[in-house]
Protein backbone atom coordinates (compact mmCIF):
# COMPACT_ATOMS: atom_id res chain seq x y z
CA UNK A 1 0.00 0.00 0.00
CA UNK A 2 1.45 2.79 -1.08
CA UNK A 3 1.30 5.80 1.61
CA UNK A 4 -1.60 8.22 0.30
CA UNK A 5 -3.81 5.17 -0.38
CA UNK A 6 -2.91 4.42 3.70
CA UNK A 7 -3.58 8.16 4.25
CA UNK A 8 -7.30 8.36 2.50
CA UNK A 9 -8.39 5.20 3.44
CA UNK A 10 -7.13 4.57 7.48
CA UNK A 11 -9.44 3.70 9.45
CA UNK A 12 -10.16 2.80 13.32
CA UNK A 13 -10.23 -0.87 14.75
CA UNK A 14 -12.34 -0.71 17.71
CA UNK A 15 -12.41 -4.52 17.76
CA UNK A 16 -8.88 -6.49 18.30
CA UNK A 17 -7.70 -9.66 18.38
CA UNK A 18 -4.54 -11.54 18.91
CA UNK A 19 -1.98 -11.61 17.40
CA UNK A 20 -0.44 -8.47 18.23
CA UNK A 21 3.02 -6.04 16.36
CA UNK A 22 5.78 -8.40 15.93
CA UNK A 23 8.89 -7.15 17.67
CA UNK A 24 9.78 -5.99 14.00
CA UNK A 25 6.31 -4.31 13.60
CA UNK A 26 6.52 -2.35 16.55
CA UNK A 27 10.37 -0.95 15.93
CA UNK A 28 8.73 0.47 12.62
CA UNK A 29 6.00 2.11 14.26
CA UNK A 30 8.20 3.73 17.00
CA UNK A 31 10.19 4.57 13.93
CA UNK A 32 7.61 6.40 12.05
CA UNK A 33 6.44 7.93 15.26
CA UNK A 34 9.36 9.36 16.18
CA UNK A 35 9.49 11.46 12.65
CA UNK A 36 6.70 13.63 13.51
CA UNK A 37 7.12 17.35 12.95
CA UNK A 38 8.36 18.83 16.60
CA UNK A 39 9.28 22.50 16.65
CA UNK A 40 12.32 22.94 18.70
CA UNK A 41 13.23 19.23 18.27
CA UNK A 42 12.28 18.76 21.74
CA UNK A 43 11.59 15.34 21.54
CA UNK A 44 8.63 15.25 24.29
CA UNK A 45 7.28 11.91 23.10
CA UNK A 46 7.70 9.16 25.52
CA UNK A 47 5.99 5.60 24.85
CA UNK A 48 5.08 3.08 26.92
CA UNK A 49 4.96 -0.21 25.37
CA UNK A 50 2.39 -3.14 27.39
CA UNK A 51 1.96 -6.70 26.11
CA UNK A 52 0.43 -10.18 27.68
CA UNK A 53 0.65 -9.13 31.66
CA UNK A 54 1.70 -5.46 31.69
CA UNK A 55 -1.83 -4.75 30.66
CA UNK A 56 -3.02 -6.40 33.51
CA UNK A 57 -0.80 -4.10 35.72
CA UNK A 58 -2.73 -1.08 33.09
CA UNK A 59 -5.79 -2.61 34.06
CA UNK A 60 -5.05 -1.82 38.28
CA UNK A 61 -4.36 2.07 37.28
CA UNK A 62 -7.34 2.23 35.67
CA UNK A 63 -9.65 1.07 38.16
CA UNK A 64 -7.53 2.93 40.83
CA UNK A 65 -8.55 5.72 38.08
CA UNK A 66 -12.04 4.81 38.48
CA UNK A 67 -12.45 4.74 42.54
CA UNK A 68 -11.10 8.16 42.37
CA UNK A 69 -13.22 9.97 40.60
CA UNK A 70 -16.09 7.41 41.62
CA UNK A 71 -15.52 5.81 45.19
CA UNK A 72 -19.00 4.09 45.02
CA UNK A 73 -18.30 2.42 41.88
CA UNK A 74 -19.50 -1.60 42.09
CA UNK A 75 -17.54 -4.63 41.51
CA UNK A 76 -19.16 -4.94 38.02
CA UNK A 77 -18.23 -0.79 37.25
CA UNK A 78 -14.44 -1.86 38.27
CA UNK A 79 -13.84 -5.01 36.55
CA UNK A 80 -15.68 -3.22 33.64
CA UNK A 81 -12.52 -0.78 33.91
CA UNK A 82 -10.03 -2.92 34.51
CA UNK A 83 -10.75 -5.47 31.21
CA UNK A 84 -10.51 -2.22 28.86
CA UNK A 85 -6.86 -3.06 29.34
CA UNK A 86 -7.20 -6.42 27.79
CA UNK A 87 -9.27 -5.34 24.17
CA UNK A 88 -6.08 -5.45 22.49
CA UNK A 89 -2.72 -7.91 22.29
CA UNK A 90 -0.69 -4.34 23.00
CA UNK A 91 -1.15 -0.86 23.95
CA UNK A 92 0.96 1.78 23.70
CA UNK A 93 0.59 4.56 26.15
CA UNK A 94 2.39 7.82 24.12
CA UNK A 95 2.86 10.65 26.63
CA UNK A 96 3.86 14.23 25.93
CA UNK A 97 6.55 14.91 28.40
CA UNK A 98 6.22 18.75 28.00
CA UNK A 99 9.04 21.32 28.62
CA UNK A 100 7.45 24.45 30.78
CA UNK A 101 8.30 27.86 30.34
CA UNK A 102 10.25 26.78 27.15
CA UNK A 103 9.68 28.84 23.68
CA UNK A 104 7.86 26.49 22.06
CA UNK A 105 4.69 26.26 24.08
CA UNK A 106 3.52 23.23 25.63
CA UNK A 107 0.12 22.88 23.45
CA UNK A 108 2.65 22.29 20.53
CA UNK A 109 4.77 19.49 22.24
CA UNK A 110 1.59 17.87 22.96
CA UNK A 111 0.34 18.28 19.46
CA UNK A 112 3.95 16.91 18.07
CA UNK A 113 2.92 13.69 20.25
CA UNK A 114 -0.38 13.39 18.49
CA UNK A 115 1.26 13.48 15.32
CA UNK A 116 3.20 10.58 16.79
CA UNK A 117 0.39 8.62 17.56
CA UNK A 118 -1.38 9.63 14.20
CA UNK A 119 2.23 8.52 12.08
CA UNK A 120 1.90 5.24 14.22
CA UNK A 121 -1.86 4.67 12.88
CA UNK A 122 -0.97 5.41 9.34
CA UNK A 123 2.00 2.82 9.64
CA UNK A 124 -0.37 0.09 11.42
CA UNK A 125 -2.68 0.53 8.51
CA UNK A 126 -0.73 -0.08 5.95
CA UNK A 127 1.04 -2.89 8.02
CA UNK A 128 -1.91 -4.08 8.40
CA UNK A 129 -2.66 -4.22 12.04
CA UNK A 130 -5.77 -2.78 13.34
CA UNK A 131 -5.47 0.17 15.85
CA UNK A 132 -7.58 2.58 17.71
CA UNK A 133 -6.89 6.19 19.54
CA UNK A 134 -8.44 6.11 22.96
CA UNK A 135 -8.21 8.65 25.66
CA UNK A 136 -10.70 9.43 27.92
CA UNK A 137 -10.60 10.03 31.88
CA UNK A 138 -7.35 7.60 32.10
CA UNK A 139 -5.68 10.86 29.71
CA UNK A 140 -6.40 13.34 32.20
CA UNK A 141 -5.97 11.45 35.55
CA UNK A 142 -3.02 13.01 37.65
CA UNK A 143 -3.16 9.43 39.43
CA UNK A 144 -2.53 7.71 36.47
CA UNK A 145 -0.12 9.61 34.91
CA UNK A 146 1.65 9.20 38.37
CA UNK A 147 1.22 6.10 38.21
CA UNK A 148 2.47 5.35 34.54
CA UNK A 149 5.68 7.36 35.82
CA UNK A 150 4.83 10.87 34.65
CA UNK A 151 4.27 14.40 36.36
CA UNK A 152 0.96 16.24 36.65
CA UNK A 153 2.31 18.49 33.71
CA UNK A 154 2.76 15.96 31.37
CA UNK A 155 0.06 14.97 28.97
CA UNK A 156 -1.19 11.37 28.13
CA UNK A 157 -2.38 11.91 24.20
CA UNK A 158 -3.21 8.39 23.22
CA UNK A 159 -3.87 4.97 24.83
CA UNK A 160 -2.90 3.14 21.26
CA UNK A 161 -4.56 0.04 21.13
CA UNK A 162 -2.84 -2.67 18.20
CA UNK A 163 -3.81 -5.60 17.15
CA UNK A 164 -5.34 -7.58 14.12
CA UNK A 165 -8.71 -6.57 13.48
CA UNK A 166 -11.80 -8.04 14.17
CA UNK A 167 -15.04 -8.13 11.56
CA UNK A 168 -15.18 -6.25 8.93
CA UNK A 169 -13.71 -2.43 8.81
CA UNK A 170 -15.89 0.53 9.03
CA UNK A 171 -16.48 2.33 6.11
CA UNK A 172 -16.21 6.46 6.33
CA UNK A 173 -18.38 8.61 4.33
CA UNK A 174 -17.29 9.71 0.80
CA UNK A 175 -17.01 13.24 2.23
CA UNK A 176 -15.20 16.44 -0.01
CA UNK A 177 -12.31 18.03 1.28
CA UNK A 178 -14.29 21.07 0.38
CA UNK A 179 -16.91 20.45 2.85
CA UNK A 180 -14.49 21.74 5.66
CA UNK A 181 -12.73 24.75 4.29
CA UNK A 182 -13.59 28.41 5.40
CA UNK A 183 -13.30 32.08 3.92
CA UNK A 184 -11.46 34.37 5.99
CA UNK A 185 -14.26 37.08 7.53
């Protein structure tokens, strides 16, 4: 697949299934990760890589995660929580590890890290690996990030989910490029 035929037709995986990257899978996507634009060549992206049991360890902050923000949550509620760690073979946490009071502002070291995550997508596509961008509570959570080994300043930007996809893949409207551009005022 050649890489504007991956860029037009990516889509999301919400549905994944063993097996997972190979070893040589995943040193390509790190490698097309780490080629995102970053002004300053800061470098803020960090990645955490969980497979087979490390997820399981995932699956603890996140229902730690949960019973902070909801202390009355049931067993049902946390074990709900803890198997979103387990929909996919591997997950890769990719963290902006922000520079304060720097010139280049910390909302563009976070978006570098998105364009990361997006190059990793891209390269999953075409590798053809299923993937899907999840955030959610577990991006914002000052526990978590503590917990994944990250300061309260830092930013989680995707919980990367890989693996080979399940069913068949959504299909995205036919929509114009057109349909989103503006006029200046």
């Amino acid at each position: 697949m050649d890489t504007i035929t991956a860029l037009t037709t990516r889509v999301s995986s919400p549905r994944l299934d063993s097996p997972g990257p190979s070893e040589e899978q995943l040193d390509l996507l790190l490698r097309a990760a780490i080629r995102a634009p970053d002004h300053g060549l800061l470098r803020p992206w960090r990645f955490i890589i969980l497979q087979g049991e490390e997820r399981e360890r995932l699956g603890d902050i996140m229902v730690a995660q949960l019973l902070e923000e909801q202390p009355e949550a049931d067993r049902r509620s946390q074990e709900i929580a803890r198997n979103k760690a387990l929909r996919a073979p591997t997950i890769i946490v990719a963290v902006a590890e922000v520079t304060e009071n720097h010139k280049i502002p910390v909302w563009e070291q976070v978006l570098a890290v998105g364009a990361a995550v997006q190059n990793m997508m891209v390269a999953a596509y075409e590798l053809g690996l299923g993937a899907m961008w999840r955030t959610g509570a577990m991006a914002n959570s000052d526990l978590a990030k503590e917990k994944l080994g990250f300061a309260p300043k830092d930013q989680v930007v995707a919980y990367l989910y890989l693996g080979s996809p399940v069913g068949s893949l959504k299909s995205l409207p036919d929509e114009s490029p057109n349909d989103f551009i503006r006029s200046l005022p």
